[in-house]
Protein backbone atom coordinates (compact mmCIF):
# COMPACT_ATOMS: atom_id res chain seq x y z
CA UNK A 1 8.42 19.04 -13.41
CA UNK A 2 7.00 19.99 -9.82
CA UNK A 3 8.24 18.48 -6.48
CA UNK A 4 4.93 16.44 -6.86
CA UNK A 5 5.90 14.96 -10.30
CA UNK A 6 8.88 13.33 -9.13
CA UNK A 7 9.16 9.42 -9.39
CA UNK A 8 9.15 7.26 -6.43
CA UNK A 9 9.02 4.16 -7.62
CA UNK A 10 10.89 3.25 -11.22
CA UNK A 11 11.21 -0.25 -12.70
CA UNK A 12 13.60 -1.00 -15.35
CA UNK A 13 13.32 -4.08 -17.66
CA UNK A 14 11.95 -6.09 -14.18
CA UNK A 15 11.30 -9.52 -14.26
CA UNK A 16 9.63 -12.22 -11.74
CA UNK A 17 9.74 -15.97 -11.71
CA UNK A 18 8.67 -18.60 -9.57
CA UNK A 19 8.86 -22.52 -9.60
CA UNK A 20 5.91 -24.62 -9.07
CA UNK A 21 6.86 -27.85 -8.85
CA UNK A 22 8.82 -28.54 -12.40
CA UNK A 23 7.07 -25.50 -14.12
CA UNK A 24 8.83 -21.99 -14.28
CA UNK A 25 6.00 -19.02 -14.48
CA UNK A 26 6.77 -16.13 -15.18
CA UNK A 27 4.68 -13.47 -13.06
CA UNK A 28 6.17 -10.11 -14.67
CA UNK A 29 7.97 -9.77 -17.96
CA UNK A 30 10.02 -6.84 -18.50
CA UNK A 31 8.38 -4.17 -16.44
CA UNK A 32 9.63 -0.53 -17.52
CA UNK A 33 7.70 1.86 -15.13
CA UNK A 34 8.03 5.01 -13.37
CA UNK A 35 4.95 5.97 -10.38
CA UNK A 36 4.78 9.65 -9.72
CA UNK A 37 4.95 11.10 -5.73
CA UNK A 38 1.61 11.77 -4.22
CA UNK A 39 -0.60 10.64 -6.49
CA UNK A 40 -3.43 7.21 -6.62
CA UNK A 41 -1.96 5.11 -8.90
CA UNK A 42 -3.58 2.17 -9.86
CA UNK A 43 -2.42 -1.26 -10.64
CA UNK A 44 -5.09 -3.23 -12.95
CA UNK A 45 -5.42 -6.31 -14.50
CA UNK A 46 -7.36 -10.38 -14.19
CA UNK A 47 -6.29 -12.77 -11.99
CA UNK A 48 -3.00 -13.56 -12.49
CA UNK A 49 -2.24 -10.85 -14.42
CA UNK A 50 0.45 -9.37 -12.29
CA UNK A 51 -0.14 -6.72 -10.29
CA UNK A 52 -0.09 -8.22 -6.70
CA UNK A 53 3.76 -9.53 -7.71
CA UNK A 54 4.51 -6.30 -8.76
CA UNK A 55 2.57 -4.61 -5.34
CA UNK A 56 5.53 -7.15 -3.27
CA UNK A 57 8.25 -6.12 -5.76
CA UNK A 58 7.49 -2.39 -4.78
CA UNK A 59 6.94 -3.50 -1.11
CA UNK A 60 10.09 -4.92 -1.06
CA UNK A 61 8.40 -8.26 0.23
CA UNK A 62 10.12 -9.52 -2.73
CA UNK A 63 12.84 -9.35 -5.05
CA UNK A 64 13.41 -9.69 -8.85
CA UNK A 65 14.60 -12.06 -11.36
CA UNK A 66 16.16 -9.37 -12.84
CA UNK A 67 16.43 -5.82 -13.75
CA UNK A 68 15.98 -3.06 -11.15
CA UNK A 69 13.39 -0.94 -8.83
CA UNK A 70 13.99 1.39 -7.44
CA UNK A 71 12.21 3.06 -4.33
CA UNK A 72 12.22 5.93 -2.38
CA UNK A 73 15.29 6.77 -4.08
CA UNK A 74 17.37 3.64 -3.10
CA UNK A 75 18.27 0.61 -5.06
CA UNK A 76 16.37 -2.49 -3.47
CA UNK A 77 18.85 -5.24 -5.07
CA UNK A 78 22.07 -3.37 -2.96
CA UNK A 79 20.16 -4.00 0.74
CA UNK A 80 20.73 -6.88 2.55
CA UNK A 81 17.61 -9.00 4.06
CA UNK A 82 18.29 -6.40 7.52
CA UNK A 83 18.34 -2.97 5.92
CA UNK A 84 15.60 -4.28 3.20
CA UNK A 85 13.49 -4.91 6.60
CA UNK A 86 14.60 -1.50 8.40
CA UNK A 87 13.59 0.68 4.84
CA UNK A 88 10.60 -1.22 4.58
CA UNK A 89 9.51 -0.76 7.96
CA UNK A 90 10.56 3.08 7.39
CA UNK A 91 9.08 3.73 4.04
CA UNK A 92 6.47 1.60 3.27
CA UNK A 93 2.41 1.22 4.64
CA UNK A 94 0.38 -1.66 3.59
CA UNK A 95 -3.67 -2.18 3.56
CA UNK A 96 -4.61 -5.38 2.68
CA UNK A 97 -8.17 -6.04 2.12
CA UNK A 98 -8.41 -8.81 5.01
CA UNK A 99 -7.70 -6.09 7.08
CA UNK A 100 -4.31 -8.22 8.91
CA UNK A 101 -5.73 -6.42 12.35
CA UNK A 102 -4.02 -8.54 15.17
CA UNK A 103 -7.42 -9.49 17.11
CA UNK A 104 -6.18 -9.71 20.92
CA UNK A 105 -5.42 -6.21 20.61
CA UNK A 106 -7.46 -2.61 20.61
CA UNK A 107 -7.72 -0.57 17.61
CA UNK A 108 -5.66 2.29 19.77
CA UNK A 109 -3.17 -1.14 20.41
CA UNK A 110 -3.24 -1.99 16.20
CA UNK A 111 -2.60 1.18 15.55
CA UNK A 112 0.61 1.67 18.01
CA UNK A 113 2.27 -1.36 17.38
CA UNK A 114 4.49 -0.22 14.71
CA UNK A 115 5.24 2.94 16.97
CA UNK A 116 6.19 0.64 19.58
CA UNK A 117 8.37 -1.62 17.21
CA UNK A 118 10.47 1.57 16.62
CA UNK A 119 11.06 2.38 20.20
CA UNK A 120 9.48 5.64 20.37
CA UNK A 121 8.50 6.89 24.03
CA UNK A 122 4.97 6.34 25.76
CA UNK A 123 4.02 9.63 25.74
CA UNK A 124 4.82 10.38 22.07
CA UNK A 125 3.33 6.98 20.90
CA UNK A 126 0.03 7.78 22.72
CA UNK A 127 -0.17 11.10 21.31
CA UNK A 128 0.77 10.45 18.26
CA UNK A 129 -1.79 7.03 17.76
CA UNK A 130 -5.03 9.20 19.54
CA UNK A 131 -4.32 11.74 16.31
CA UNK A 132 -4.48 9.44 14.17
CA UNK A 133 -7.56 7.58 15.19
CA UNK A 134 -9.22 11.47 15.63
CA UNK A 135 -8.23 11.41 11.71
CA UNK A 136 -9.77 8.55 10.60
CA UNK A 137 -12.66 9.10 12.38
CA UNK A 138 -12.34 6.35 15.29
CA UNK A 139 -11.57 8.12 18.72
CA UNK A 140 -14.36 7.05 19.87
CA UNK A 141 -13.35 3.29 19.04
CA UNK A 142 -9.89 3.11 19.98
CA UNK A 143 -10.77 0.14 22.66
CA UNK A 144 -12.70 -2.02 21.05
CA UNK A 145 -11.31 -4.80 19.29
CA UNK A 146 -11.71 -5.85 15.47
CA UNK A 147 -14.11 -8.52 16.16
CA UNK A 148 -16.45 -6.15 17.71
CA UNK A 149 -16.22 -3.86 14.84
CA UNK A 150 -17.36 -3.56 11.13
CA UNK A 151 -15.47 -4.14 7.92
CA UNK A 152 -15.52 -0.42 7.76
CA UNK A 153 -14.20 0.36 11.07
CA UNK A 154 -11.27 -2.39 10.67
CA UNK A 155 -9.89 -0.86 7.08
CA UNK A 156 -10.29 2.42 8.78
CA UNK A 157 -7.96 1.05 11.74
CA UNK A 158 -5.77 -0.79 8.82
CA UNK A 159 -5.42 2.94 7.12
CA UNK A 160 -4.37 4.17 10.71
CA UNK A 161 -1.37 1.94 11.35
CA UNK A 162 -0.61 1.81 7.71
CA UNK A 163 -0.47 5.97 7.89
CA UNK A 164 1.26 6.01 11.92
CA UNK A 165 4.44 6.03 10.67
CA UNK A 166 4.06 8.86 8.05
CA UNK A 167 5.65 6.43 5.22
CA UNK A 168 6.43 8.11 1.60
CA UNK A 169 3.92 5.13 -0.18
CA UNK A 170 1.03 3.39 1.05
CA UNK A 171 0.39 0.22 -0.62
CA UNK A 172 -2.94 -1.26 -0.69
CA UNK A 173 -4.02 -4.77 -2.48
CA UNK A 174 -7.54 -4.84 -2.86
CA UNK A 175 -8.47 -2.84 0.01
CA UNK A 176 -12.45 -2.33 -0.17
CA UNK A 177 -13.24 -6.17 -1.89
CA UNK A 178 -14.46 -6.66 1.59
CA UNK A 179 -16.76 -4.32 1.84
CA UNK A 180 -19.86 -3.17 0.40
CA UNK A 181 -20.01 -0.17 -2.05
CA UNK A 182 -21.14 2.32 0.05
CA UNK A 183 -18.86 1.50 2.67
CA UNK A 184 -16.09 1.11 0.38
CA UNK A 185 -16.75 4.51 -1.46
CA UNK A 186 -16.35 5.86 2.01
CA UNK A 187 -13.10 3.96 2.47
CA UNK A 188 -12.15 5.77 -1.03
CA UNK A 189 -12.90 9.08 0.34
CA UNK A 190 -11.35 8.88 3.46
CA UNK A 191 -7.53 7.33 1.67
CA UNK A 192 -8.36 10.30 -0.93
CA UNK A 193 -8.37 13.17 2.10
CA UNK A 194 -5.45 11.25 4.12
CA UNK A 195 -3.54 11.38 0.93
CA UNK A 196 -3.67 15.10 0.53
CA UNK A 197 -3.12 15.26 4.47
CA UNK A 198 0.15 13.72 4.84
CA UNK A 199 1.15 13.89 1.25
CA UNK A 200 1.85 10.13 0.33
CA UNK A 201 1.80 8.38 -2.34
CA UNK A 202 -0.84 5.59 -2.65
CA UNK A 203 -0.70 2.24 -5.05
CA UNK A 204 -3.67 -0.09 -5.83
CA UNK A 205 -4.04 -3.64 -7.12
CA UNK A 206 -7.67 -3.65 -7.67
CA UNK A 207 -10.66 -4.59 -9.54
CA UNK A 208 -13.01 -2.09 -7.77
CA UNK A 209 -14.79 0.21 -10.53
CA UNK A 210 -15.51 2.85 -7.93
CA UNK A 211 -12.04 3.08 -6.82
CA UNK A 212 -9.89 2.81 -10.52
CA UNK A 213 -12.51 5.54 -10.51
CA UNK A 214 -10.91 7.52 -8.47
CA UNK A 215 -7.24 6.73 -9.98
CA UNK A 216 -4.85 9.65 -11.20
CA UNK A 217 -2.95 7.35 -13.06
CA UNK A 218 -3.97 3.87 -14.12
CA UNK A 219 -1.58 1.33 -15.03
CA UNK A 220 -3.22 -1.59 -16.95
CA UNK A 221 -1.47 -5.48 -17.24
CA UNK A 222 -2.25 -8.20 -18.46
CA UNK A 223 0.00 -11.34 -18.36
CA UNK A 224 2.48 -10.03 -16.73
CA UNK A 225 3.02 -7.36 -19.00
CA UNK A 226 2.33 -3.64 -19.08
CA UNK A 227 -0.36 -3.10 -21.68
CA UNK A 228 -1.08 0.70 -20.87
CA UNK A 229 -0.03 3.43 -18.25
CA UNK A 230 -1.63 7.02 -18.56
CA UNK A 231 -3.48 9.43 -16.77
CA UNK A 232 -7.12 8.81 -15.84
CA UNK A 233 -9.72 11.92 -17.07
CA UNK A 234 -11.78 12.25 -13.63
């Protein structure tokens, strides 16, 4: 098995819960997965079938019920709430598809803030935040602010911080519902080249055709279970 091939996230026997009111529902039932390194791997299933718990799980926004994930190599159930923050903040990029752009500040100021979070000089920050607005295509942008820009432009600035950091996964939940196809398909495009650029691994919870399209691996649940995992023919 190449480099490539490795696992970076694996889920053994993984179960979620929550309480509403009285009622126990359970969100995930015995998840046994393993997502490969640098690849689109996509998370798919109805409403309520899953897949956003089990985006958090892998986020470490959340924890189990039981049974184990693992990510980036380390055991999520042996951090405490302050390293679980500090390896998420380390490993781990998130797109959301309301964009979560902090509107008082610039795209160039979106994108930096999690430089600036880690404490990294001005110098290196600047440089660092200009390249990757030159890669997404929005140098030219960098001081306007998201409610002066399109839906495009804003998941474009959402890829940018998500990518600033040069995490191992990028985790994206429904990232082009916003948009409309054509600008989503670009959206698609541009994740697809970033991908091969800094060699990370991307995970989906979507419904978008166009982008399961795309998808090296598709993992399919329903219920809260797993009803398929395989690779897509593209």
């Amino acid at each position: 098995m190449s480099a490539e091939a490795q696992p970076i996230v694996q889920l053994r026997n993984v179960t979620k819960s929550y309480k509403v009111g009285r009622i126990e529902v359970r969100a995930l039932r015995g998840i046994t997965l393993a997502i490969l390194s640098q690849h689109f791997t996509m998370l798919v299933a109805p409403s309520g079938g899953g897949k956003t718990t089990l985006l958090n799980l892998i986020g470490c926004i959340d924890r189990p019920s039981s049974g184990v994930v693992e990510v980036a190599g380390q055991t999520i159930a042996r951090l405490s709430d302050n390293a679980l923050s500090d390896f998420r903040a380390h490993k781990i990029g998130y797109i959301f598809q309301g964009f979560s752009l902090l509107p008082v500040l610039s795209a160039f100021e979106n994108v930096e803030y999690p430089l600036l979070l880690t404490g990294m000089p001005a110098t290196e920050r600047r440089r660092a935040t200009l390249a990757m607005l030159e890669a997404v295509g929005l140098a030219d942008q960098k001081n306007r602010r998201p409610n002066d820009m399109s839906g495009g432009q804003k998941q474009r600035v959402a890829i940018a911080r998500a990518l600033i950091k040069r995490p191992a996964i990028v985790l994206a939940d429904e990232p082009t519902a916003n948009l409309d196809s054509e600008t989503g398909a670009g959206i698609v495009t541009l994740m697809r080249r970033m991908q091969g650029e800094f060699k990370t691994t991307f995970i989906f919870a979507t419904h978008d055709p166009h982008l399961i399209s795309q998808a090296d691996v598709i993992v399919a649940m329903r219920d809260g279970a797993l009803v398929d995992t395989g690779s897509a023919a593209r």
